[in-house]
PDB file of N, CA and C in Angstrom:
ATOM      1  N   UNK A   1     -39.963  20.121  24.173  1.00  0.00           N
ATOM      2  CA  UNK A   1     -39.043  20.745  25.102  1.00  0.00           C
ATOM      3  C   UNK A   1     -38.509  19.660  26.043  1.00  0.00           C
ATOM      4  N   UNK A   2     -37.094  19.639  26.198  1.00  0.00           N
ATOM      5  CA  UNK A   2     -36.389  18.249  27.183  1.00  0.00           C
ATOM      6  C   UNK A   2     -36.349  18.940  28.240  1.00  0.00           C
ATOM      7  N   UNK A   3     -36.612  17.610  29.129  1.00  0.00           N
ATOM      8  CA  UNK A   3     -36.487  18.325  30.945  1.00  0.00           C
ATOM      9  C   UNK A   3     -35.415  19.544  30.805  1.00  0.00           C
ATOM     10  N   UNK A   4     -34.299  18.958  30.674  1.00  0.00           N
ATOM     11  CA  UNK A   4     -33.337  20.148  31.057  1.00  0.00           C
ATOM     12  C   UNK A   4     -33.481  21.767  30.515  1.00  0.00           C
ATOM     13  N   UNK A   5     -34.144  21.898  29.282  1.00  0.00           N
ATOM     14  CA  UNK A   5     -34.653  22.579  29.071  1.00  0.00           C
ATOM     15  C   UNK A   5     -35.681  23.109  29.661  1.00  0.00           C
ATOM     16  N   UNK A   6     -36.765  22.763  30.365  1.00  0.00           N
ATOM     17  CA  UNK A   6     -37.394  22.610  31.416  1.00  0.00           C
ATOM     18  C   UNK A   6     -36.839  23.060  31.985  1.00  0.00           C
ATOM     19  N   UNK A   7     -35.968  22.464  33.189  1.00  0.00           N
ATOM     20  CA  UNK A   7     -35.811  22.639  34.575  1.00  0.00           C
ATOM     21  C   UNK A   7     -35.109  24.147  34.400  1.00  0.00           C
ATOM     22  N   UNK A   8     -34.193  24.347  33.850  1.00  0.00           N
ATOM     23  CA  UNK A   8     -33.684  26.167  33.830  1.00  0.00           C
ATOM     24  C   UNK A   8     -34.207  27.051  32.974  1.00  0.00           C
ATOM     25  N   UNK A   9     -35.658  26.777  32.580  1.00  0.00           N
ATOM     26  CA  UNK A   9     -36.325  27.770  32.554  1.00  0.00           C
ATOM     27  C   UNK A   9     -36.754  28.057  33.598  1.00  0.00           C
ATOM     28  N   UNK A  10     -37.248  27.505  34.447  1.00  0.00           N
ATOM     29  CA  UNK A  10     -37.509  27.505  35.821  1.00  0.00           C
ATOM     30  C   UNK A  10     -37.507  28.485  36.876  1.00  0.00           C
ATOM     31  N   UNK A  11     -37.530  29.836  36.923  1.00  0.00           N
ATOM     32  CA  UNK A  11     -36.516  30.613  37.101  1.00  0.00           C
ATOM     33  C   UNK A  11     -37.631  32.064  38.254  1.00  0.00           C
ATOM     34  N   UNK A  12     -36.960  33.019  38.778  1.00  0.00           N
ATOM     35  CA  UNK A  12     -37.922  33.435  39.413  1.00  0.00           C
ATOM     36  C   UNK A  12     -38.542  34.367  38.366  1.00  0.00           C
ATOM     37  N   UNK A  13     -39.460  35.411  39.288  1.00  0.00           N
ATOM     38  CA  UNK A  13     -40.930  35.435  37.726  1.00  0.00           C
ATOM     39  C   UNK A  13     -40.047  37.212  37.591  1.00  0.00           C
ATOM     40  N   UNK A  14     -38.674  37.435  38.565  1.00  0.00           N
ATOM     41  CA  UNK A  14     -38.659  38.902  38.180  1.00  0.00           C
ATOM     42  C   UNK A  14     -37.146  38.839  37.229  1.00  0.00           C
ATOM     43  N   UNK A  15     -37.383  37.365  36.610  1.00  0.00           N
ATOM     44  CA  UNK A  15     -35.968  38.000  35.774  1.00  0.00           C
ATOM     45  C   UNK A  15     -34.677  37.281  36.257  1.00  0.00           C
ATOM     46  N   UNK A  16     -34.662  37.609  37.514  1.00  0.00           N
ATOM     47  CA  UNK A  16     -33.066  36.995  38.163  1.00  0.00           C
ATOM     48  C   UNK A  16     -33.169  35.198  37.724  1.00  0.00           C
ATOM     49  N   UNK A  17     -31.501  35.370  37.631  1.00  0.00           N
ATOM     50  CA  UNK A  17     -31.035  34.039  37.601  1.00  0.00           C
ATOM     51  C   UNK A  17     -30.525  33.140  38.539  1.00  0.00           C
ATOM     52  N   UNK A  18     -31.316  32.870  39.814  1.00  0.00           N
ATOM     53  CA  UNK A  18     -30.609  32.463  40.997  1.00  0.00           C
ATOM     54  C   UNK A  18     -31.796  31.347  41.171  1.00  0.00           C
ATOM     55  N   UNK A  19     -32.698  31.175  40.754  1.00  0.00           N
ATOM     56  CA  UNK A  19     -33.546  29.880  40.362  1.00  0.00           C
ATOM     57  C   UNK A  19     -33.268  29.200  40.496  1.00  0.00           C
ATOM     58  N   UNK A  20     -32.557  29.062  38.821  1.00  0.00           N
ATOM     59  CA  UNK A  20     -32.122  27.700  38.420  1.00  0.00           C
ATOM     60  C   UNK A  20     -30.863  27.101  39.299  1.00  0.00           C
ATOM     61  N   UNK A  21     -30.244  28.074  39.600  1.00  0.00           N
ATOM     62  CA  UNK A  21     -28.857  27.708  41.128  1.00  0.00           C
ATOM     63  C   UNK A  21     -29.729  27.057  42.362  1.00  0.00           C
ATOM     64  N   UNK A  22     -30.350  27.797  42.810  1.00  0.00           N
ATOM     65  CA  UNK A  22     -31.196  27.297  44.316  1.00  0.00           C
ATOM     66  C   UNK A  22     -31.647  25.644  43.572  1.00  0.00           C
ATOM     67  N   UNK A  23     -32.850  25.820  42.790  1.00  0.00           N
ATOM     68  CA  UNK A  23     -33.729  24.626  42.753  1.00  0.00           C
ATOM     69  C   UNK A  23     -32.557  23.098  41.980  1.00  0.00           C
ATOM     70  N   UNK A  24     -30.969  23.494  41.717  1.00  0.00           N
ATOM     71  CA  UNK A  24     -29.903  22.787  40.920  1.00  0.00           C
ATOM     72  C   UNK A  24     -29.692  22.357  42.636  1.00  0.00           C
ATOM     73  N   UNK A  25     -29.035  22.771  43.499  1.00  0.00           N
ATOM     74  CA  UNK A  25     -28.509  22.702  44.807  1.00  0.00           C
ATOM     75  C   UNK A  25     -29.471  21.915  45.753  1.00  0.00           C
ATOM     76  N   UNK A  26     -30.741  22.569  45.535  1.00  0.00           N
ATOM     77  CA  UNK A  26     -31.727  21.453  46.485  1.00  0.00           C
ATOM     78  C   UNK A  26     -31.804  20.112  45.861  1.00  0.00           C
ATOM     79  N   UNK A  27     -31.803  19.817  44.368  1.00  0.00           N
ATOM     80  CA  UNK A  27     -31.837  18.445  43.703  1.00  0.00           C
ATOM     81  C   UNK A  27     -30.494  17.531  44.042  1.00  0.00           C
ATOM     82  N   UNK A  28     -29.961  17.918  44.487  1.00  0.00           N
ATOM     83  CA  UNK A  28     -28.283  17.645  44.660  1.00  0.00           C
ATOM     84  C   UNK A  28     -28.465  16.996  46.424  1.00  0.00           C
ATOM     85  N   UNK A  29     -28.978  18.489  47.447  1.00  0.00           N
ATOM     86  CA  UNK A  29     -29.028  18.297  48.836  1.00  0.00           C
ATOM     87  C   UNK A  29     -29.935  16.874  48.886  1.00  0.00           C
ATOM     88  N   UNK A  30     -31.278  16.484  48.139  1.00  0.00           N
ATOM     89  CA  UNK A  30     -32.207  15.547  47.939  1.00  0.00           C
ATOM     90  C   UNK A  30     -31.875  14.318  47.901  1.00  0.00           C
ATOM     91  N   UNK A  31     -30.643  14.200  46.749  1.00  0.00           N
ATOM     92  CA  UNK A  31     -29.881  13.094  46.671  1.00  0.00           C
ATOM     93  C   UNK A  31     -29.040  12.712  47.391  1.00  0.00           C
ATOM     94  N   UNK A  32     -28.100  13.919  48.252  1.00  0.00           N
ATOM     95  CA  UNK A  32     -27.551  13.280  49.168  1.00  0.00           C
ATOM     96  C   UNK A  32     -28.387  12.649  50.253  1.00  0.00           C
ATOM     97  N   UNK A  33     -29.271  13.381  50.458  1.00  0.00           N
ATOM     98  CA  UNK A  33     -30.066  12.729  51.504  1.00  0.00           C
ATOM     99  C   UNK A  33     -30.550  11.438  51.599  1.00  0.00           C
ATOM    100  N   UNK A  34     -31.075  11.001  50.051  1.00  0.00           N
ATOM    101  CA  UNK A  34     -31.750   9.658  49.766  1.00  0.00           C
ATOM    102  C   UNK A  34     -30.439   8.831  49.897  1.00  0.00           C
ATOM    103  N   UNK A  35     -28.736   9.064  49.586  1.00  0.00           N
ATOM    104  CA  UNK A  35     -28.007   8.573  49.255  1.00  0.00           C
ATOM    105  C   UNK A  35     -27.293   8.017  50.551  1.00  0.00           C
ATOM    106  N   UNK A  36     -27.256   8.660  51.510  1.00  0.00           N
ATOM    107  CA  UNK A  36     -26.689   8.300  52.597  1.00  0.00           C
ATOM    108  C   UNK A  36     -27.963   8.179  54.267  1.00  0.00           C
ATOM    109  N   UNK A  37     -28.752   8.459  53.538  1.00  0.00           N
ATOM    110  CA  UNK A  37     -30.258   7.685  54.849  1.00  0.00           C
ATOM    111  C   UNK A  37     -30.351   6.552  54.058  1.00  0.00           C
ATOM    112  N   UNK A  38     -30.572   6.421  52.995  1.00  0.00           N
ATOM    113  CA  UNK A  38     -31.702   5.082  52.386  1.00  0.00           C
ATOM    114  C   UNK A  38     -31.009   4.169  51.635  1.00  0.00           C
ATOM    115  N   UNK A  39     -30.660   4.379  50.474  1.00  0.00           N
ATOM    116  CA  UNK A  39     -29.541   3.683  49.929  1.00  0.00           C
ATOM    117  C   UNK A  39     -28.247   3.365  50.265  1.00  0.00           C
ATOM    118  N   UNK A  40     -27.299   3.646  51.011  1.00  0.00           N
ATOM    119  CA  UNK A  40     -26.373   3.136  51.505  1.00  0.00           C
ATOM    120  C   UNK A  40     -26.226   2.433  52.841  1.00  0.00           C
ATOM    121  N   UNK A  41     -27.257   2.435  53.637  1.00  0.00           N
ATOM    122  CA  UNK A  41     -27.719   1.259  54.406  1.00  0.00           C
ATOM    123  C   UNK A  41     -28.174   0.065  54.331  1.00  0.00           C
ATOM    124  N   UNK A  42     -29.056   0.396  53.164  1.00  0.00           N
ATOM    125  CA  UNK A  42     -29.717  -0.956  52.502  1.00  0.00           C
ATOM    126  C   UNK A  42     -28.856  -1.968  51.928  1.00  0.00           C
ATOM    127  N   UNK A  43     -27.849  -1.077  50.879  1.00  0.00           N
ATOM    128  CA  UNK A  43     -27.132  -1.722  50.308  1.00  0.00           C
ATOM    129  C   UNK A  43     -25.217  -2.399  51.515  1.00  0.00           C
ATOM    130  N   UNK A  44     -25.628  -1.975  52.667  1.00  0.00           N
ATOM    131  CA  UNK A  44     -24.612  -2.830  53.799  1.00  0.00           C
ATOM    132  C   UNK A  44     -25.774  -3.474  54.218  1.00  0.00           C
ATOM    133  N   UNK A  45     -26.568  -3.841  54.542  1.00  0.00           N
ATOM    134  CA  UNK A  45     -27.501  -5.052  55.057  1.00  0.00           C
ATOM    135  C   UNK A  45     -27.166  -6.134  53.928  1.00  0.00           C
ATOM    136  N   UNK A  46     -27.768  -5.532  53.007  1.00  0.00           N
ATOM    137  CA  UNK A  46     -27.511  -6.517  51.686  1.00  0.00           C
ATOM    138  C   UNK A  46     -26.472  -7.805  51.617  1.00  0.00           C
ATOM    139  N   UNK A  47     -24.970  -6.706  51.317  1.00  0.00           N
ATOM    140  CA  UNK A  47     -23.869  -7.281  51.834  1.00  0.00           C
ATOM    141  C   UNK A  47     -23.679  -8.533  52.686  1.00  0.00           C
ATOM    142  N   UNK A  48     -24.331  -7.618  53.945  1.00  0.00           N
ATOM    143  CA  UNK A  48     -24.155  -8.360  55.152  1.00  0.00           C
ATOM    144  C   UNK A  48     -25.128  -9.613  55.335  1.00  0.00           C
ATOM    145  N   UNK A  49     -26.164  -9.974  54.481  1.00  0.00           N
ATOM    146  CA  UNK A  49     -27.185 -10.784  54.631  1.00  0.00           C
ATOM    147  C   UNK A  49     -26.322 -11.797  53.224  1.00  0.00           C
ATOM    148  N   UNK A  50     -25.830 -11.565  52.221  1.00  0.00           N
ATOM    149  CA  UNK A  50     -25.100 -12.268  51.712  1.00  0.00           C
ATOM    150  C   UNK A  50     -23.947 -12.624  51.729  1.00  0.00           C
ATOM    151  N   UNK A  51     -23.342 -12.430  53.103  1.00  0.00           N
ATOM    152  CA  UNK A  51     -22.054 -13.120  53.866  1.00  0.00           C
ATOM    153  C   UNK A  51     -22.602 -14.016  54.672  1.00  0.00           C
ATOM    154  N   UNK A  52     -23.405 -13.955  55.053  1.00  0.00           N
ATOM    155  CA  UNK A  52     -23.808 -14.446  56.694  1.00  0.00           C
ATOM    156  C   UNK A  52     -24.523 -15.714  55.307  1.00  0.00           C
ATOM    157  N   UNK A  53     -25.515 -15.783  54.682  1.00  0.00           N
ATOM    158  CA  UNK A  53     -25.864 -16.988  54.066  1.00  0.00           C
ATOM    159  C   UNK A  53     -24.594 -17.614  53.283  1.00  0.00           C
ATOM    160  N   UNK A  54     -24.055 -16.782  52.601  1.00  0.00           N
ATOM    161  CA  UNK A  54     -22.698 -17.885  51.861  1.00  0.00           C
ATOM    162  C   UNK A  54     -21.600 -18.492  53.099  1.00  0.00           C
ATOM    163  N   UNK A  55     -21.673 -18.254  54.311  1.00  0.00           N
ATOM    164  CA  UNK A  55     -20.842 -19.009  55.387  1.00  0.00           C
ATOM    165  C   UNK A  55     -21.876 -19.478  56.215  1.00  0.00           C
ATOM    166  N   UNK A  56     -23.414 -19.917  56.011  1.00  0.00           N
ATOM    167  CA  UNK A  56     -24.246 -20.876  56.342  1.00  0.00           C
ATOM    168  C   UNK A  56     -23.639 -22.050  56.078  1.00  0.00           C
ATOM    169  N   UNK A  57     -24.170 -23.058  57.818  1.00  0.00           N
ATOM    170  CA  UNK A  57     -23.763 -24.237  57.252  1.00  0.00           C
ATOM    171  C   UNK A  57     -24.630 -25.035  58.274  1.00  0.00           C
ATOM    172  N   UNK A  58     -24.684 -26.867  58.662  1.00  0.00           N
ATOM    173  CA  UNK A  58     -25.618 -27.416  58.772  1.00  0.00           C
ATOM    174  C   UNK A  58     -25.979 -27.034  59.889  1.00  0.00           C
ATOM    175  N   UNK A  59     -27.393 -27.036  60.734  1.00  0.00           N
ATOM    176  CA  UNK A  59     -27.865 -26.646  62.109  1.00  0.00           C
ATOM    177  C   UNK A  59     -28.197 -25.346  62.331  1.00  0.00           C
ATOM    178  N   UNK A  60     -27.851 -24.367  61.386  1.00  0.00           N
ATOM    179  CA  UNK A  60     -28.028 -22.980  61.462  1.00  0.00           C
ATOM    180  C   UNK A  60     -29.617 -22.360  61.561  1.00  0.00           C
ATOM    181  N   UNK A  61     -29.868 -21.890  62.315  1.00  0.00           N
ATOM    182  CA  UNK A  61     -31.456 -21.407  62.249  1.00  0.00           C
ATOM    183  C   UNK A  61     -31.522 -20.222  61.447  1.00  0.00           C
ATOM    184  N   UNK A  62     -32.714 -20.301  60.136  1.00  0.00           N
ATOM    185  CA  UNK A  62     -32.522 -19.304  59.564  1.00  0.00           C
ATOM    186  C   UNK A  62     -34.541 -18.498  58.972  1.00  0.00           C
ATOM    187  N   UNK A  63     -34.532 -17.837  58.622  1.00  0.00           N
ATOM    188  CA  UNK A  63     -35.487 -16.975  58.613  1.00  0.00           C
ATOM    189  C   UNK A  63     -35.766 -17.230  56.996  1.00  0.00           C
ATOM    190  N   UNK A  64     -37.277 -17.886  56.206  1.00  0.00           N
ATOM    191  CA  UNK A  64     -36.981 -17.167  55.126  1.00  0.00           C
ATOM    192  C   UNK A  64     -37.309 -15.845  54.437  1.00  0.00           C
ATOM    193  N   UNK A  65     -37.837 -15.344  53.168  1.00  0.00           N
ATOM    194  CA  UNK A  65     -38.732 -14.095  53.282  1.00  0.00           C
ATOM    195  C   UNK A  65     -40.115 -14.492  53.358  1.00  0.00           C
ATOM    196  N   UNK A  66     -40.406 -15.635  53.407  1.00  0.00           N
ATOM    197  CA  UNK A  66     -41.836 -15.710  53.479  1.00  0.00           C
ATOM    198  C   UNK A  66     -42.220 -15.838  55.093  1.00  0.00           C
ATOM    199  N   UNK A  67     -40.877 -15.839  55.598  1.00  0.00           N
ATOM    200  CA  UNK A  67     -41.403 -15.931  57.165  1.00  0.00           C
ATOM    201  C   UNK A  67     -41.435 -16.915  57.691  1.00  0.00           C
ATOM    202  N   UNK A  68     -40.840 -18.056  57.179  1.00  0.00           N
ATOM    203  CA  UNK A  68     -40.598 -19.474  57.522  1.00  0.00           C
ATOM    204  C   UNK A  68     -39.179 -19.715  58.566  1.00  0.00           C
ATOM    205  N   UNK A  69     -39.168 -20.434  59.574  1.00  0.00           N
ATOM    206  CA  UNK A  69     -38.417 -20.249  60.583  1.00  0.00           C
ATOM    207  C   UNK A  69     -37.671 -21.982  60.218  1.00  0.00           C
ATOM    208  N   UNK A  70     -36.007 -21.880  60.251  1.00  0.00           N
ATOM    209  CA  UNK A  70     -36.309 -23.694  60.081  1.00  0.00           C
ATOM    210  C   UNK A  70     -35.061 -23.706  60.452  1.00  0.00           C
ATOM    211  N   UNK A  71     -34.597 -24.597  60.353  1.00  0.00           N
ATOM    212  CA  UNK A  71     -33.212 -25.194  60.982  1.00  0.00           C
ATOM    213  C   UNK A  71     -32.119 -26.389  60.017  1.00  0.00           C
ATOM    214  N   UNK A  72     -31.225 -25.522  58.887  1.00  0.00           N
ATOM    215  CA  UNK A  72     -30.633 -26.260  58.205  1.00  0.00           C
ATOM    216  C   UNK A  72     -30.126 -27.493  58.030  1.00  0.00           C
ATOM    217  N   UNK A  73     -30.872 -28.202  56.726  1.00  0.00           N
ATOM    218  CA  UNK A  73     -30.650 -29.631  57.252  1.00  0.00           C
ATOM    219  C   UNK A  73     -29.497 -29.956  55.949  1.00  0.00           C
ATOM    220  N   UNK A  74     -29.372 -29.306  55.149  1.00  0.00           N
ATOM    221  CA  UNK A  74     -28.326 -29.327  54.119  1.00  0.00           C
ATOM    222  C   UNK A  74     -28.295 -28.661  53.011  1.00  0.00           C
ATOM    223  N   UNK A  75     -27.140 -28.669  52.764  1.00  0.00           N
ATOM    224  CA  UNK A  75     -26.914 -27.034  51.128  1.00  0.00           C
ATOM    225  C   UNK A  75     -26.581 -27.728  50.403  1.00  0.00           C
ATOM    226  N   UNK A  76     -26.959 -27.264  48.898  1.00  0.00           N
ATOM    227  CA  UNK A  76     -26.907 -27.812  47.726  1.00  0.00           C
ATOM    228  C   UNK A  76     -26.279 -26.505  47.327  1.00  0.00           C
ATOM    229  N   UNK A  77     -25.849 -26.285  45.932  1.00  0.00           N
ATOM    230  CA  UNK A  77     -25.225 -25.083  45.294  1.00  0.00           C
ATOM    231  C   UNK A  77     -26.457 -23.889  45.408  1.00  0.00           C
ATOM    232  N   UNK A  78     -27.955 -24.071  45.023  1.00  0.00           N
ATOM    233  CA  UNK A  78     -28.853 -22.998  44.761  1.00  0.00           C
ATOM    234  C   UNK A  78     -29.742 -23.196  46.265  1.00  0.00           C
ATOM    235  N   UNK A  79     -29.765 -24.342  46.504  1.00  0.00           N
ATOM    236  CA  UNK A  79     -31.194 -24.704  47.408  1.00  0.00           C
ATOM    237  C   UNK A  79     -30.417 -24.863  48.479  1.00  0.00           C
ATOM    238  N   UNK A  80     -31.418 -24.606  49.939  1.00  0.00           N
ATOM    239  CA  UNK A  80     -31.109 -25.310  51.148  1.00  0.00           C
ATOM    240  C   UNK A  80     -32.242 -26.042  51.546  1.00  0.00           C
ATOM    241  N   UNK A  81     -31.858 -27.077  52.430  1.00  0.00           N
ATOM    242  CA  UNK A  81     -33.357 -28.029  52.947  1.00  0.00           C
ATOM    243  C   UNK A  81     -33.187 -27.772  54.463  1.00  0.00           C
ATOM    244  N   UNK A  82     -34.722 -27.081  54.493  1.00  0.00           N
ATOM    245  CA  UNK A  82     -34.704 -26.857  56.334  1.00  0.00           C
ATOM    246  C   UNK A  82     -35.937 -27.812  56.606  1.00  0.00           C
ATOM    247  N   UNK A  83     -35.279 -28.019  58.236  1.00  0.00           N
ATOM    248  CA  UNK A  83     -36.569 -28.807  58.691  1.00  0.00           C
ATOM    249  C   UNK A  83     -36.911 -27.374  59.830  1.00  0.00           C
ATOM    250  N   UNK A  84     -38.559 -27.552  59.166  1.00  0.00           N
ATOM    251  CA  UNK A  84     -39.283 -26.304  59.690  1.00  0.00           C
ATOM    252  C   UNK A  84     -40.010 -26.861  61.118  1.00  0.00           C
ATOM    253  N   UNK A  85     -40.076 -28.347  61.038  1.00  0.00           N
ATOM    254  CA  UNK A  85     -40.841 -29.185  62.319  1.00  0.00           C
ATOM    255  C   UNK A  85     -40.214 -30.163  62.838  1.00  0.00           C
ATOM    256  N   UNK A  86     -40.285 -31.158  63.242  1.00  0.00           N
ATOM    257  CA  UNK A  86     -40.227 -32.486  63.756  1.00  0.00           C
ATOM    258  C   UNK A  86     -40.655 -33.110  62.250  1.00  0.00           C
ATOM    259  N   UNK A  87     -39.763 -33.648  61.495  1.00  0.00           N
ATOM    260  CA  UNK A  87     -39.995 -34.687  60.603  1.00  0.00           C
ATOM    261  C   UNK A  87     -40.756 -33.784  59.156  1.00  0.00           C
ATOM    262  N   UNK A  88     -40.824 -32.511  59.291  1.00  0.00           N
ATOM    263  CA  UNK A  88     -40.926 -31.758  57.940  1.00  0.00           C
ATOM    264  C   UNK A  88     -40.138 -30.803  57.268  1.00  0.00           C
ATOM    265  N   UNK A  89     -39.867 -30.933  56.247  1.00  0.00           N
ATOM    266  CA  UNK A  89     -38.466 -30.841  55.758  1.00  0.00           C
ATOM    267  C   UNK A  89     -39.109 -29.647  54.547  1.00  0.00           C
ATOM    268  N   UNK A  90     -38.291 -28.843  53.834  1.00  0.00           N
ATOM    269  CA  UNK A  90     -38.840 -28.211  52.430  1.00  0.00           C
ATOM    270  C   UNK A  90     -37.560 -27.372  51.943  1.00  0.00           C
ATOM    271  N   UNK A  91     -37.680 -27.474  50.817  1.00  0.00           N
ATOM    272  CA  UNK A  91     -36.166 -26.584  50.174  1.00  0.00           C
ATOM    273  C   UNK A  91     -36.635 -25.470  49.873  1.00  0.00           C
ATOM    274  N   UNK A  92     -35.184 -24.785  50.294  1.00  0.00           N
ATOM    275  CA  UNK A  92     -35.579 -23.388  49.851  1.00  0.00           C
ATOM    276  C   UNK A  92     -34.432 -22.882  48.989  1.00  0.00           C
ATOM    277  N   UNK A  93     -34.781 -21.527  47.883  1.00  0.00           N
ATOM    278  CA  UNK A  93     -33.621 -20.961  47.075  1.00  0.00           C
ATOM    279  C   UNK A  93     -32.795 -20.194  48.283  1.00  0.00           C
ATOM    280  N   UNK A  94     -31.428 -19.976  48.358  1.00  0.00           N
ATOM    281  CA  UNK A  94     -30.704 -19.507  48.910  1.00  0.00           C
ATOM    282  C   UNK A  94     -30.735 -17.888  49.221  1.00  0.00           C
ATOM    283  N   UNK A  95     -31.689 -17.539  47.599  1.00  0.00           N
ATOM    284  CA  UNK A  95     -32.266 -16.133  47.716  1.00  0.00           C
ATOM    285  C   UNK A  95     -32.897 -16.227  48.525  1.00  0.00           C
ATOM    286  N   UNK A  96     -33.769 -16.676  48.988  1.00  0.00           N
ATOM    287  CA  UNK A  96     -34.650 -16.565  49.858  1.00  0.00           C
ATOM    288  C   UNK A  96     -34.695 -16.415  51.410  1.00  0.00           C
ATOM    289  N   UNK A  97     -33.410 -16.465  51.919  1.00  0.00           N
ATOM    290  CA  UNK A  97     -33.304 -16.694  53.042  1.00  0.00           C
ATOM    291  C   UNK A  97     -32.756 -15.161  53.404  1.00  0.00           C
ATOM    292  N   UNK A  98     -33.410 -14.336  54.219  1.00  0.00           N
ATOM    293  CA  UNK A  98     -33.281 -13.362  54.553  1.00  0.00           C
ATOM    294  C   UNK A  98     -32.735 -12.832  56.316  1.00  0.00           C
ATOM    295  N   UNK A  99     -32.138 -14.173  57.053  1.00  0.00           N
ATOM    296  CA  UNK A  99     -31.609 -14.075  58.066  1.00  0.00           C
ATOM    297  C   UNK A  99     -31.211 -15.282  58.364  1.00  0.00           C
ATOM    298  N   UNK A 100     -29.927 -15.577  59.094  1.00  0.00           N
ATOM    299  CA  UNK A 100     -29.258 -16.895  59.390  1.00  0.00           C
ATOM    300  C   UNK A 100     -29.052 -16.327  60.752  1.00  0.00           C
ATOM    301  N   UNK A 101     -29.209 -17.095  62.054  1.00  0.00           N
ATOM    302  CA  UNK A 101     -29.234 -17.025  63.224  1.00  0.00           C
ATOM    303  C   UNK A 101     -30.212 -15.929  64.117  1.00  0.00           C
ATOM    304  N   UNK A 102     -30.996 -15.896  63.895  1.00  0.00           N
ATOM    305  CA  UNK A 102     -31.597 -14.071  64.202  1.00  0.00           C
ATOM    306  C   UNK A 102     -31.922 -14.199  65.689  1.00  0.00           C
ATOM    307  N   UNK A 103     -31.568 -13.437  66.167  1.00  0.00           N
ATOM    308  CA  UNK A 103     -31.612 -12.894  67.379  1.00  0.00           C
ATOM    309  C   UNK A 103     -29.775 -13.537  68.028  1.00  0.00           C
ATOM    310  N   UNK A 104     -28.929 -13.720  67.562  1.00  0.00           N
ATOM    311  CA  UNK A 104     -27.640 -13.875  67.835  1.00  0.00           C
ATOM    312  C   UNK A 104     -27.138 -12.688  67.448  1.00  0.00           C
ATOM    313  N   UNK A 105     -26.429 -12.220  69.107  1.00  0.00           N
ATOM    314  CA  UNK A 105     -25.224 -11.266  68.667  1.00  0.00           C
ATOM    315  C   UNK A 105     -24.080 -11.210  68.228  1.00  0.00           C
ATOM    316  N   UNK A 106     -23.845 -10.307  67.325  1.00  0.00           N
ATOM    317  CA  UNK A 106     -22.418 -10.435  66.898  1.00  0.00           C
ATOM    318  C   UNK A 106     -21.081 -10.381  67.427  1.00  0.00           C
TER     319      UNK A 106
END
């Protein structure tokens, strides 16, 4: 038996057909919900976290995801090299960088 087959059997236990309508409408209300709280925020951060790194450039203080705090010392096409100290330096993938200036307002 396939879900859909499934799901509108579904139905109340006296017969009526207003079941499969109600429990069709709440799967729908569910998605909007996930669609415009969760997923369409995420996906404008996203965006916005891959503008703000592709117009990175040298001196920029940036965040990576591992939580590394550093201060751009130069871009390559994939990698950037931050110096995280006084005289320590380490490259990072460009994925990786999950904030450029943080705590600057826009």
């Amino acid at each position: 038996m396939t879900f859909l087959q499934l799901f509108f059997l579904m139905g109340s236990p006296d017969g009526g057909g207003d079941g499969a309508i109600i429990n069709l409408f709440f799967l729908g209300a569910l998605f909007f919900v996930f669609y415009f709280f969760i997923i369409r925020p995420q996906s404008k951060r996203q965006k916005e976290i891959q503008k703000k790194v592709g117009e990175m450039k040298k001196g920029d203080k940036v965040v990576t995801s591992g939580g590394m705090f550093g201060i751009v010392n130069s871009i390559d096409e994939e990698t950037v090299l931050l110096e995280i100290d006084s005289g320590v330096k380490a490259r990072f993938q460009k994925g990786s960088i999950t904030d450029v200036n943080p705590g600057k307002q826009q």
